[in-house]
C-alpha atoms as a PDB file:
ATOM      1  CA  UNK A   1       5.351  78.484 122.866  1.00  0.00           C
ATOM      2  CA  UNK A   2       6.605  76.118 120.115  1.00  0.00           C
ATOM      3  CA  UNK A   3       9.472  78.641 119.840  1.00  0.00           C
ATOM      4  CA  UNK A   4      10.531  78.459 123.420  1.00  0.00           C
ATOM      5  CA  UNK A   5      10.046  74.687 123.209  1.00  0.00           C
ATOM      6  CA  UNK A   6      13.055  74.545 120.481  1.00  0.00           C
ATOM      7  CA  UNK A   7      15.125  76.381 122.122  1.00  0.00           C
ATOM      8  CA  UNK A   8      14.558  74.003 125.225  1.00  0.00           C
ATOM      9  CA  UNK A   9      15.584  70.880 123.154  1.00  0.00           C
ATOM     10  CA  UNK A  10      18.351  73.272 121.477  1.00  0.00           C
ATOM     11  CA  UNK A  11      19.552  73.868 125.081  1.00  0.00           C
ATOM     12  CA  UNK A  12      19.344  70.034 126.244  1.00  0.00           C
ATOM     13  CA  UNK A  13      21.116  68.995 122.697  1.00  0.00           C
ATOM     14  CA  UNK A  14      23.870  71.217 123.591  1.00  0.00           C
ATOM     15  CA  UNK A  15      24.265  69.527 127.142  1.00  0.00           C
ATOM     16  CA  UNK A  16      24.502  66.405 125.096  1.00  0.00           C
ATOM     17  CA  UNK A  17      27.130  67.592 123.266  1.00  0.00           C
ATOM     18  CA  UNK A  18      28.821  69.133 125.637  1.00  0.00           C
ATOM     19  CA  UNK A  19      29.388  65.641 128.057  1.00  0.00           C
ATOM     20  CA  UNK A  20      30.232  63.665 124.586  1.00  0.00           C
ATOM     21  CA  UNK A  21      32.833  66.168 123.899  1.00  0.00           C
ATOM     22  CA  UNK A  22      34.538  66.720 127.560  1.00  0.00           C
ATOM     23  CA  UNK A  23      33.220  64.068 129.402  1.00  0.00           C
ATOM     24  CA  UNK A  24      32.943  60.929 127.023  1.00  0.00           C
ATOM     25  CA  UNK A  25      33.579  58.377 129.991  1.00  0.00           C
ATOM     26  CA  UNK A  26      30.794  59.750 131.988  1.00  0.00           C
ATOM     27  CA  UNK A  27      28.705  60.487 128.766  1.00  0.00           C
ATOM     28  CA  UNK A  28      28.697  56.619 128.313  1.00  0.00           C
ATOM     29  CA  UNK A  29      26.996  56.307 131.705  1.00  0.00           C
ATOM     30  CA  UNK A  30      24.333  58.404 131.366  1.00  0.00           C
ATOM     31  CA  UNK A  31      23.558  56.664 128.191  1.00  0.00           C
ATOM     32  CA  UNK A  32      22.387  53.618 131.083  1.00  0.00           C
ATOM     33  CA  UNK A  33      19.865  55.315 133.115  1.00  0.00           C
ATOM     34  CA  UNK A  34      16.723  55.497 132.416  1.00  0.00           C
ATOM     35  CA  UNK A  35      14.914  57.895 129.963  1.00  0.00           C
ATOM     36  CA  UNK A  36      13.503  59.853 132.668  1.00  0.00           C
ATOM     37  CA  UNK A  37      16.470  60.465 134.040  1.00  0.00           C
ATOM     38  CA  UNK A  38      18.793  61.507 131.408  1.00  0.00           C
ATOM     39  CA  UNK A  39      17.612  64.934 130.711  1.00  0.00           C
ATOM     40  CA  UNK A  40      18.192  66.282 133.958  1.00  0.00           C
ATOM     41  CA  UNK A  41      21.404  64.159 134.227  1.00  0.00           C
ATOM     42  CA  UNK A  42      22.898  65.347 131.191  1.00  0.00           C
ATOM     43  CA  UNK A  43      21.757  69.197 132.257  1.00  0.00           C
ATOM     44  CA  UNK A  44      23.526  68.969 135.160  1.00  0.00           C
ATOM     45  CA  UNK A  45      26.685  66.897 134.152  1.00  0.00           C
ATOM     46  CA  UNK A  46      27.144  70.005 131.448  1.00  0.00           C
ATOM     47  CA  UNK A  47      27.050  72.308 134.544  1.00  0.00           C
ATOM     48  CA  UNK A  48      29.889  70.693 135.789  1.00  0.00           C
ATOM     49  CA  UNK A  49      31.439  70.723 132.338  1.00  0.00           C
ATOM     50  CA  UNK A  50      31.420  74.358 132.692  1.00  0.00           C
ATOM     51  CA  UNK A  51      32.738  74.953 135.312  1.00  0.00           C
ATOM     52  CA  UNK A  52      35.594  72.643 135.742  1.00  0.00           C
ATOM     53  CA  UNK A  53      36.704  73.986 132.501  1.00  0.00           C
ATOM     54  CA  UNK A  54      36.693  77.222 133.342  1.00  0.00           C
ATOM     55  CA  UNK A  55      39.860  77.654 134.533  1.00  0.00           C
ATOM     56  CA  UNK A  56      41.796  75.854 131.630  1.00  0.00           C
ATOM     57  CA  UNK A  57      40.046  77.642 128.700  1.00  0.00           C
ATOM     58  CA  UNK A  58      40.903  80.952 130.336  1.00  0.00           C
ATOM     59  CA  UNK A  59      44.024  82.804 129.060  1.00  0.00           C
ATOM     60  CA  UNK A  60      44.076  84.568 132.187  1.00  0.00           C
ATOM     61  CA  UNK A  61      43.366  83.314 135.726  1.00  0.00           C
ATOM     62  CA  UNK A  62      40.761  86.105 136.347  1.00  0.00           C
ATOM     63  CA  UNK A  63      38.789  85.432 133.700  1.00  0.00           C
ATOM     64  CA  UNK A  64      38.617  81.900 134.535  1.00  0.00           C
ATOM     65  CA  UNK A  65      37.498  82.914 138.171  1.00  0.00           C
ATOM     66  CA  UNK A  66      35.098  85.356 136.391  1.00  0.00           C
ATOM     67  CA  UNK A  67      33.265  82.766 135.181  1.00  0.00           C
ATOM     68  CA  UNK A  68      32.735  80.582 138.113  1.00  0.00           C
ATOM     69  CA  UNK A  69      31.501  83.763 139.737  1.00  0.00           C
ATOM     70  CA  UNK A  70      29.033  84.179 136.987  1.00  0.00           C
ATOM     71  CA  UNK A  71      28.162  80.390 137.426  1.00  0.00           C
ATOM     72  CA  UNK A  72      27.401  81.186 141.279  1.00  0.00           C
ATOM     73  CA  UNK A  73      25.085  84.715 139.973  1.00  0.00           C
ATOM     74  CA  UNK A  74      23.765  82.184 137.160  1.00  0.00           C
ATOM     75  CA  UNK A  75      22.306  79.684 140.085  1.00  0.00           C
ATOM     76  CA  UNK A  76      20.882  82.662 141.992  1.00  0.00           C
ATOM     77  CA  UNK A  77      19.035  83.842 139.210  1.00  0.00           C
ATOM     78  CA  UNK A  78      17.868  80.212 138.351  1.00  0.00           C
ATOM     79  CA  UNK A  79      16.156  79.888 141.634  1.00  0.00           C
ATOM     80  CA  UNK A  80      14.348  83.160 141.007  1.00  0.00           C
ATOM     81  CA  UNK A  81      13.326  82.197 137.965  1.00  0.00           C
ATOM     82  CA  UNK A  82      15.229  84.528 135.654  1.00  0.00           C
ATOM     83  CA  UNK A  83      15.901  83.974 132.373  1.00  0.00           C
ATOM     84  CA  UNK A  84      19.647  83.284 131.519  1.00  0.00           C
ATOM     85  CA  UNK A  85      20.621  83.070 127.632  1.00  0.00           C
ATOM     86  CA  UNK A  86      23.223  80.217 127.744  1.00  0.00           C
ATOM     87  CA  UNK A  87      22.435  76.926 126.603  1.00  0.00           C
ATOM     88  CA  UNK A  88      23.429  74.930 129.952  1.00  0.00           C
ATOM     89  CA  UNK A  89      21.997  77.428 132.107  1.00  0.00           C
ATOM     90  CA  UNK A  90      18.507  77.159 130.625  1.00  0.00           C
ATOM     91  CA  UNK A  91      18.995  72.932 130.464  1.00  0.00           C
ATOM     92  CA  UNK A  92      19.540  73.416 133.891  1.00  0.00           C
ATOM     93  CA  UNK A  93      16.855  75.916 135.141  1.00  0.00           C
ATOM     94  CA  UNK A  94      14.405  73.271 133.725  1.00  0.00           C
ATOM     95  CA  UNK A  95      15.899  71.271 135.522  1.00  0.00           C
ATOM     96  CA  UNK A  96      15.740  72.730 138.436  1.00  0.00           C
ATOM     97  CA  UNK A  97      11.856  73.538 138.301  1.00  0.00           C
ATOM     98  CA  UNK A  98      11.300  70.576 136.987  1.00  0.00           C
ATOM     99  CA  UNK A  99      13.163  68.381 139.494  1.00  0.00           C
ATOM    100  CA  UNK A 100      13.226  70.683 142.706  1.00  0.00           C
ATOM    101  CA  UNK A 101      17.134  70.483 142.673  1.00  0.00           C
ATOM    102  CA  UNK A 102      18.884  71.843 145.961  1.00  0.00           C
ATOM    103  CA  UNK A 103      20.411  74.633 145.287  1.00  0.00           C
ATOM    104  CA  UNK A 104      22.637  73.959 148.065  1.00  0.00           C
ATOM    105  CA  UNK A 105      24.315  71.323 146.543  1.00  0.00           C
ATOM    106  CA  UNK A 106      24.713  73.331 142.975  1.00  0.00           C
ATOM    107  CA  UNK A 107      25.973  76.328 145.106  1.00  0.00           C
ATOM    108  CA  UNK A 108      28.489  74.202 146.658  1.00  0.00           C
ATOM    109  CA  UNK A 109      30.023  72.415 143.527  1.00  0.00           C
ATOM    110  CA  UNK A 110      31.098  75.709 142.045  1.00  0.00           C
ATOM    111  CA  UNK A 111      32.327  77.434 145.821  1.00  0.00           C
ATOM    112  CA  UNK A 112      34.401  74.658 146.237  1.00  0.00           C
ATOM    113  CA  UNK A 113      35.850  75.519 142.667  1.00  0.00           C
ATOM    114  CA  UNK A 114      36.545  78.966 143.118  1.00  0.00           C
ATOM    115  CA  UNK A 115      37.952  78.223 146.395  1.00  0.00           C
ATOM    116  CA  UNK A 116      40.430  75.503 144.272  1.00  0.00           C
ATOM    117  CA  UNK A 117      40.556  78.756 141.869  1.00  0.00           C
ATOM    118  CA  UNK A 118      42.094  81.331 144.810  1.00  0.00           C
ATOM    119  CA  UNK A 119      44.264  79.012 146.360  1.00  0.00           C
ATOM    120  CA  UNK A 120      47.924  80.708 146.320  1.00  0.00           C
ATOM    121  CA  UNK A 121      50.863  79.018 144.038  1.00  0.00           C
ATOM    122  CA  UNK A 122      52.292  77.903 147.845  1.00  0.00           C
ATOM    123  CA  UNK A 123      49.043  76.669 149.326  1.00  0.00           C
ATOM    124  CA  UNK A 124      48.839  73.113 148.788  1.00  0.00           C
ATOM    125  CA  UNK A 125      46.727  71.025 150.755  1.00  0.00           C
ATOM    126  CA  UNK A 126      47.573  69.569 153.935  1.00  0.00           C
ATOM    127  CA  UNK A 127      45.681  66.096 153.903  1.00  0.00           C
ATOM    128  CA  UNK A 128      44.717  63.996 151.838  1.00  0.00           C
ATOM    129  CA  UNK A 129      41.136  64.505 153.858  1.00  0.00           C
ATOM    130  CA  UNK A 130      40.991  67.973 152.223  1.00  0.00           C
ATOM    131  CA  UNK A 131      41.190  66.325 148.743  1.00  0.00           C
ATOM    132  CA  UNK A 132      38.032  64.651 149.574  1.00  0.00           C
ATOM    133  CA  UNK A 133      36.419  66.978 150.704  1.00  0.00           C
ATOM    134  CA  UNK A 134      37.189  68.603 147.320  1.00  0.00           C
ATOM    135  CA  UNK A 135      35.808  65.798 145.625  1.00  0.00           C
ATOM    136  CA  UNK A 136      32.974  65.494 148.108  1.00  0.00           C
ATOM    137  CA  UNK A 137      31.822  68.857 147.055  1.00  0.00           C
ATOM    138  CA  UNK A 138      32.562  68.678 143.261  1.00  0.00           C
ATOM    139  CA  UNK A 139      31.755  65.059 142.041  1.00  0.00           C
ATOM    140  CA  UNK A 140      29.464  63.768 144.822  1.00  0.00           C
ATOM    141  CA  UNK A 141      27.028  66.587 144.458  1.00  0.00           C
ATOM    142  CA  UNK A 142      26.284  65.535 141.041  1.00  0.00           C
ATOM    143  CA  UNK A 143      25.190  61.922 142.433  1.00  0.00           C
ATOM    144  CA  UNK A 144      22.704  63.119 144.900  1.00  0.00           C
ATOM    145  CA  UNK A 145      21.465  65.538 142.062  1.00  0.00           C
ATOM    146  CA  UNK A 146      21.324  63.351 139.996  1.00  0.00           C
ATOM    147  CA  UNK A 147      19.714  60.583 142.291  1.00  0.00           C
ATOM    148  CA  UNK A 148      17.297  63.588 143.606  1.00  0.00           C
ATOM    149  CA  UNK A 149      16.564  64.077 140.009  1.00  0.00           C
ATOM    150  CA  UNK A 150      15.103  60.455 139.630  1.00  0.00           C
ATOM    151  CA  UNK A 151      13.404  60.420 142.998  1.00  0.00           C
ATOM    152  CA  UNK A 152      15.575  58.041 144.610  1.00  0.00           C
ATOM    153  CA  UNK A 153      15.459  58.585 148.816  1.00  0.00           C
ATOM    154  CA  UNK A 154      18.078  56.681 150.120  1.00  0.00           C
ATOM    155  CA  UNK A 155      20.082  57.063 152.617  1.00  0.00           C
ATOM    156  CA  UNK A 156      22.211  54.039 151.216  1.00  0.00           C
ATOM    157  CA  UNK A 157      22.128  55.419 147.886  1.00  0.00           C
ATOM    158  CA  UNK A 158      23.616  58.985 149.248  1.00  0.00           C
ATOM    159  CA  UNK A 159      26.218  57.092 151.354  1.00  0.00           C
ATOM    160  CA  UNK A 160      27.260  55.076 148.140  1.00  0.00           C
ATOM    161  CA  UNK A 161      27.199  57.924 146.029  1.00  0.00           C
ATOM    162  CA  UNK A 162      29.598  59.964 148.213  1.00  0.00           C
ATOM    163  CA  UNK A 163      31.991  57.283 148.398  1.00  0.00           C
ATOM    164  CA  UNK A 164      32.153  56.893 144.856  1.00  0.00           C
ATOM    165  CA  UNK A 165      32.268  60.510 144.225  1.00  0.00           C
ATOM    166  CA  UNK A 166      35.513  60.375 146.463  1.00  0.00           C
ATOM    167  CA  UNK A 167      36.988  57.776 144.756  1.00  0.00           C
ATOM    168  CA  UNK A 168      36.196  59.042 141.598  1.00  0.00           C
ATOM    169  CA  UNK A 169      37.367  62.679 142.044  1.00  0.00           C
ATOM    170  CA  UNK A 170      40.731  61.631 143.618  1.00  0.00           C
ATOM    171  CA  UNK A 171      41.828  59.589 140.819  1.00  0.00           C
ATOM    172  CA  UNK A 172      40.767  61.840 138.417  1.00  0.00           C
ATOM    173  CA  UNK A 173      42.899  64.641 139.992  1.00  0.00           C
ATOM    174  CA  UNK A 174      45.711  61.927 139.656  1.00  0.00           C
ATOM    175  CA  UNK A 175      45.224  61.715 136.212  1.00  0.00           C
ATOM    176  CA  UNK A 176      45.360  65.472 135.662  1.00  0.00           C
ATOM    177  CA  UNK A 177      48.651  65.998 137.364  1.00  0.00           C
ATOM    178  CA  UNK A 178      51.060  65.695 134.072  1.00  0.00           C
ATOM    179  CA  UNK A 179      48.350  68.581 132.888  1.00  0.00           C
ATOM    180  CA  UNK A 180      48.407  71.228 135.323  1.00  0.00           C
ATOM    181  CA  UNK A 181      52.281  69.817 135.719  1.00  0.00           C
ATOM    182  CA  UNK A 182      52.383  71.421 132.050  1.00  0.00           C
ATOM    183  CA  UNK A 183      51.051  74.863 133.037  1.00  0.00           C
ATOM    184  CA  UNK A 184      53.435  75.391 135.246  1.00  0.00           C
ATOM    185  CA  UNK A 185      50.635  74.703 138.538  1.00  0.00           C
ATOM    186  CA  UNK A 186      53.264  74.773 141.350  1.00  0.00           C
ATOM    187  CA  UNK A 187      50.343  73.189 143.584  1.00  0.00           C
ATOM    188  CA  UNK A 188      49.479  69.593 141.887  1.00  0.00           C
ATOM    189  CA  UNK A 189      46.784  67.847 143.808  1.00  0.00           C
ATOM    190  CA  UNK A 190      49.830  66.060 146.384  1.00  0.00           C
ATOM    191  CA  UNK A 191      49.031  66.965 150.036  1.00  0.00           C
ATOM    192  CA  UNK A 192      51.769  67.826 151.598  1.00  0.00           C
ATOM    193  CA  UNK A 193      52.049  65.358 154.252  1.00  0.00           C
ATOM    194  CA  UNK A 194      51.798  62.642 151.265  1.00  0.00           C
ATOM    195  CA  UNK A 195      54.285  64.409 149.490  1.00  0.00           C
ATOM    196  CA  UNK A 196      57.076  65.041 152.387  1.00  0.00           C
ATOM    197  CA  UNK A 197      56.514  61.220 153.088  1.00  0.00           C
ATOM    198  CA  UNK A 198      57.891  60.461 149.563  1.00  0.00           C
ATOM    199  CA  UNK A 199      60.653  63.262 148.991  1.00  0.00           C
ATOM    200  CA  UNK A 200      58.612  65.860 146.782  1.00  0.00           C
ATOM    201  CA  UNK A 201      58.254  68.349 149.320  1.00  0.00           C
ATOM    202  CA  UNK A 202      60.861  71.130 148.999  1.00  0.00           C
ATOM    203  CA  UNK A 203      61.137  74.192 151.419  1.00  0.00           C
ATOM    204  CA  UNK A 204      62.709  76.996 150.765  1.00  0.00           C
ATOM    205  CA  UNK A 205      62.667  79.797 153.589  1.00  0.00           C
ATOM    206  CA  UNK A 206      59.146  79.916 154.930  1.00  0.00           C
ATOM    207  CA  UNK A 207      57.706  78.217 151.537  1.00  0.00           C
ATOM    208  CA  UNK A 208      56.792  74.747 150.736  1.00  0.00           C
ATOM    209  CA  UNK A 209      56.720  73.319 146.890  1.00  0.00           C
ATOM    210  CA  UNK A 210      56.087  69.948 145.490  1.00  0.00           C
ATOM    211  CA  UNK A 211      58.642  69.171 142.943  1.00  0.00           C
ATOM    212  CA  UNK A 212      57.833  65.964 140.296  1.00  0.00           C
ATOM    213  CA  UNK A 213      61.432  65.109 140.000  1.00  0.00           C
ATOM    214  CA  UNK A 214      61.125  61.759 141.408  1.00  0.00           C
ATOM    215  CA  UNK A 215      59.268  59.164 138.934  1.00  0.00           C
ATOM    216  CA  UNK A 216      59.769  56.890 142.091  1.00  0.00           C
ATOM    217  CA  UNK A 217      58.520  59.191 144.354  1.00  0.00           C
ATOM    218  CA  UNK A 218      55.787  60.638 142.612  1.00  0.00           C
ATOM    219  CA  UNK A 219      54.468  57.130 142.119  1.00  0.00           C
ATOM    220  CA  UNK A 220      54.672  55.702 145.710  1.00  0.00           C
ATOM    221  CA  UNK A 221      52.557  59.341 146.331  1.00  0.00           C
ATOM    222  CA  UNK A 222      49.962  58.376 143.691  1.00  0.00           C
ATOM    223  CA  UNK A 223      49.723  54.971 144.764  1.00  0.00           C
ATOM    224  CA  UNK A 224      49.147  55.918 148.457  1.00  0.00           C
ATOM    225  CA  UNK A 225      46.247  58.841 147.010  1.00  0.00           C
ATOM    226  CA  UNK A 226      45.020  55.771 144.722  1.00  0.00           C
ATOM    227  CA  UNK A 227      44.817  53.501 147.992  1.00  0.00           C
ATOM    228  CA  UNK A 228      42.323  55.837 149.216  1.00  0.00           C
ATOM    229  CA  UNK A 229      40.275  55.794 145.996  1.00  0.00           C
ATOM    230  CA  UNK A 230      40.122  52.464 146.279  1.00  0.00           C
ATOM    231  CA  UNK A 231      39.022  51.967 150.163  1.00  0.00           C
ATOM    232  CA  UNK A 232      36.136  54.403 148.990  1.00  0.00           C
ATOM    233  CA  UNK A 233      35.033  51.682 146.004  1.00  0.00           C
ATOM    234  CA  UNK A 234      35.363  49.076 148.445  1.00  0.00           C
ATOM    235  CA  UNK A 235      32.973  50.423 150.841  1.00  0.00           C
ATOM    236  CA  UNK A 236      30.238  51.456 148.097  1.00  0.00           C
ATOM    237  CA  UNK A 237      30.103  47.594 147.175  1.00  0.00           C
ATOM    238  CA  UNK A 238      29.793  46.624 150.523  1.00  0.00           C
ATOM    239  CA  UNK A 239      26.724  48.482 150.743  1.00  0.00           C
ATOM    240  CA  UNK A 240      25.360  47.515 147.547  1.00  0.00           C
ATOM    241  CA  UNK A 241      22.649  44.944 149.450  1.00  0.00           C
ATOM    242  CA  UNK A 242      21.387  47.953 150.868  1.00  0.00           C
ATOM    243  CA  UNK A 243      20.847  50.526 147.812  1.00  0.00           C
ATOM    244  CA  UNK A 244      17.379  50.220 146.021  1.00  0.00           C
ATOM    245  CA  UNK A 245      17.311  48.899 141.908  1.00  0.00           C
ATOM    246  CA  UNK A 246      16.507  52.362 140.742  1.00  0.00           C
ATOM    247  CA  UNK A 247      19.813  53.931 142.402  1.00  0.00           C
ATOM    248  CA  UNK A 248      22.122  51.403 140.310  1.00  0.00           C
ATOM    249  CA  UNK A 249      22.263  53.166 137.187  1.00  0.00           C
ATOM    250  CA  UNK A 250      23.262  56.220 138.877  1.00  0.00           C
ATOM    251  CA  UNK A 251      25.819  54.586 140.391  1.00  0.00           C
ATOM    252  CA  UNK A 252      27.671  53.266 137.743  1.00  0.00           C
ATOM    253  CA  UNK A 253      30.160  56.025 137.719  1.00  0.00           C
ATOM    254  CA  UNK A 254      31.985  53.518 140.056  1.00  0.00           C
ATOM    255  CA  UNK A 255      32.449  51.733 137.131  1.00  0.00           C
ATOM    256  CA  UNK A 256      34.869  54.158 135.062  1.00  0.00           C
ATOM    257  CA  UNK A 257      36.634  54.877 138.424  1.00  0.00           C
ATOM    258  CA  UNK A 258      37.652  51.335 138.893  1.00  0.00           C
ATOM    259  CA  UNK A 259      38.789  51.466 135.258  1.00  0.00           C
ATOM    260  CA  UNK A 260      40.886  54.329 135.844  1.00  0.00           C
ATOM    261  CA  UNK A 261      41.896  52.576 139.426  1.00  0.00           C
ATOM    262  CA  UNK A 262      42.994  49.562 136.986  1.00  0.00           C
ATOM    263  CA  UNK A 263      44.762  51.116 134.638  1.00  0.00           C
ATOM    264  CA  UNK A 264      46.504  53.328 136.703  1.00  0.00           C
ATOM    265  CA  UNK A 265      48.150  49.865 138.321  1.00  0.00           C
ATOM    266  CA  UNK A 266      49.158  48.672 135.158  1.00  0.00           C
ATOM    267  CA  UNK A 267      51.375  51.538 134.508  1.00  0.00           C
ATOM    268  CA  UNK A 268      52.380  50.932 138.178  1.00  0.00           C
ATOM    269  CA  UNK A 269      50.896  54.387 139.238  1.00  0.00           C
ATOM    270  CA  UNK A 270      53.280  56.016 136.568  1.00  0.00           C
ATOM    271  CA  UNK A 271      51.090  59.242 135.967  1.00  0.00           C
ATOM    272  CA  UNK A 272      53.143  60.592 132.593  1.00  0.00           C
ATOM    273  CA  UNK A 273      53.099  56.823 131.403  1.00  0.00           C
ATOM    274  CA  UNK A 274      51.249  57.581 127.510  1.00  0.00           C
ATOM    275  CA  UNK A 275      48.968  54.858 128.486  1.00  0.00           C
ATOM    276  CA  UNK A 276      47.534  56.134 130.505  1.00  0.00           C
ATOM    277  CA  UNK A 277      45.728  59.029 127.705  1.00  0.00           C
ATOM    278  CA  UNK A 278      45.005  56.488 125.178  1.00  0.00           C
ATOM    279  CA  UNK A 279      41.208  55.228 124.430  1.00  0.00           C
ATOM    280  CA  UNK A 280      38.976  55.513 127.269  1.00  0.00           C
ATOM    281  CA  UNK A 281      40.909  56.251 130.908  1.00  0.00           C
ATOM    282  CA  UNK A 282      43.679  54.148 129.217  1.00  0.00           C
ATOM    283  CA  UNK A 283      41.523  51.214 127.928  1.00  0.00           C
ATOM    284  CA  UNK A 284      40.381  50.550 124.507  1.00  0.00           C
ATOM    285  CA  UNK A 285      37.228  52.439 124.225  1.00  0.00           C
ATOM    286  CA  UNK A 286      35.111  48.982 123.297  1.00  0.00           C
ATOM    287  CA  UNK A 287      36.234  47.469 126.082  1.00  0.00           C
ATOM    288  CA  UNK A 288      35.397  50.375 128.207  1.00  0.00           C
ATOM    289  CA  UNK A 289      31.344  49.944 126.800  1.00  0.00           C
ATOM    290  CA  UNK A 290      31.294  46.484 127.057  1.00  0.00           C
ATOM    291  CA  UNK A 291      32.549  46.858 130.755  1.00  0.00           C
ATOM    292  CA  UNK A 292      29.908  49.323 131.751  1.00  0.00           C
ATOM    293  CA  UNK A 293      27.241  47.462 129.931  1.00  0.00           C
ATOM    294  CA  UNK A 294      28.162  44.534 131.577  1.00  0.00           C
ATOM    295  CA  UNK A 295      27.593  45.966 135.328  1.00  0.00           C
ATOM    296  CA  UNK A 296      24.662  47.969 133.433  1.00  0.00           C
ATOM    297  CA  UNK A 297      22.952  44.438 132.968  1.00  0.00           C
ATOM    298  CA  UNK A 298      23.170  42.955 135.893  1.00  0.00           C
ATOM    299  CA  UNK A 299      22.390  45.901 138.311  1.00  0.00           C
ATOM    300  CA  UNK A 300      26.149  46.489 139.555  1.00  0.00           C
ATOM    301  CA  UNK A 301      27.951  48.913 139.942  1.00  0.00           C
END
């Protein structure tokens, strides 16, 4: 028993790790909530460690899929309670018995991945609408996990939480365009109505490519996509009134969006602008923690 215990805390150490190391923005949030909540937060915020890095670590496209496929087998064998020997996996089917997780919601973070995963070089996204649902599905989830996790039922507190999961997975796929702009992605995350409006759709024959040529362009497109981050963090503070004290800390992952949302205007919505890649989301990193614990304190978000 004490054996399986270690390799329990072994498992949950490596979760730990694993946000610090990939995730240190968000790792600096979890650090806020409660005790009670941190274990299964941290469990599940390595799940989505693994598998939105499973396509870049892969030296071949398959393999990357391969994974996320084993992620979706990994869940199904969670809820059936067998055992899986990787560290995340057994954080999370703790978790999971623990916390009575919906495995809907797990299920439906790493779909919506390998969907991202299958797309075609020359399928690129029509709306900005399906970009949220994108982010719906991959960064909202973890909210109402997370808030599930802590015993939080709220409608307000789900409502908030998928707004700032929007917001919050849009501008991060903004920040990642110079990235998969480096591997050669022919599909950033530009819809294609945003990017005909600002010159960056090309067509040739029966297919459609977004080209980055434009600095001017690319950054009215970004600031448009950014606009709609930041409608979504509007209407999760309007509804702050509204969302009970022990849904705050869960919350504050508004926090590093609006950072992100900031500094992304003081490079006027310049994507490849250095800046933007130095400290925290392009702010020193002590400023970032004194920012978070400020909202921390007082119950914001």
């Amino acid at each position: 028993m004490s054996g399986a215990s270690s390799n329990l805390r072994a498992a949950f150490s490596h979760c730990v790790q694993q946000v610090r190391n990939y995730d240190y923005h968000h790792y600096l949030c979890l650090l806020e909530l409660p005790t009670s909540m941190r274990k299964a937060a941290f469990a599940l915020r390595a799940f989505n460690v693994e598998t939105s890095k499973a396509m870049d670590v892969a030296s071949d496209p398959r393999i990357g899929l391969m994974r996320l496929v084993w992620w979706q087998e990994a869940i199904d064998k969670i809820y059936t309670n067998k055992r899986i020997e990787h560290p995340t996996a057994q954080a999370l089917a703790s978790v999971v018995s623990e916390y009575k997780i919906s495995k809907g919601w797990l299920k439906r973070s790493v779909q919506a991945r390998i969907n991202d995963a299958n797309r075609e070089a020359t399928d690129i996204p029509d709306d900005i609408e399906e970009l949220e649902k994108y982010a719906e599905d991959t960064v909202s989830t973890l909210l109402y996990m997370t808030l599930q996790a802590g015993g939080v039922m709220s409608t307000a507190a789900d409502h908030v939480a998928s707004h700032v999961g929007k917001a919050s997975g849009l501008l991060l796929l903004l920040k990642s365009l110079p990235y998969h702009a480096s591997r050669n992605r022919h599909f950033p995350y530009i819809p294609a109505k945003v990017a005909a409006k600002h010159g960056l759709l090309v067509k040739e024959g029966d297919r459609s490519e977004i080209r980055l040529d434009s600095r001017e362009g690319l950054c009215d497109a970004v600031f448009e996509m950014a606009s709609v981050a930041n409608v979504h963090l509007l209407k999760a503070r309007e509804l702050a009134g509204k969302v009970p004290d022990e849904a705050r800390k869960v919350l504050l992952e508004a926090v590093p969006a609006q950072v992100l949302l900031d500094s992304l205007r003081r490079v006027h919505f310049d994507v490849f602008d250095p800046r933007l890649s130095q400290g925290v989301l392009g702010v020193p990193p002590l400023w970032y923690q004194l920012k978070l614990k400020w909202y921390s304190l007082r119950g914001k978000y």
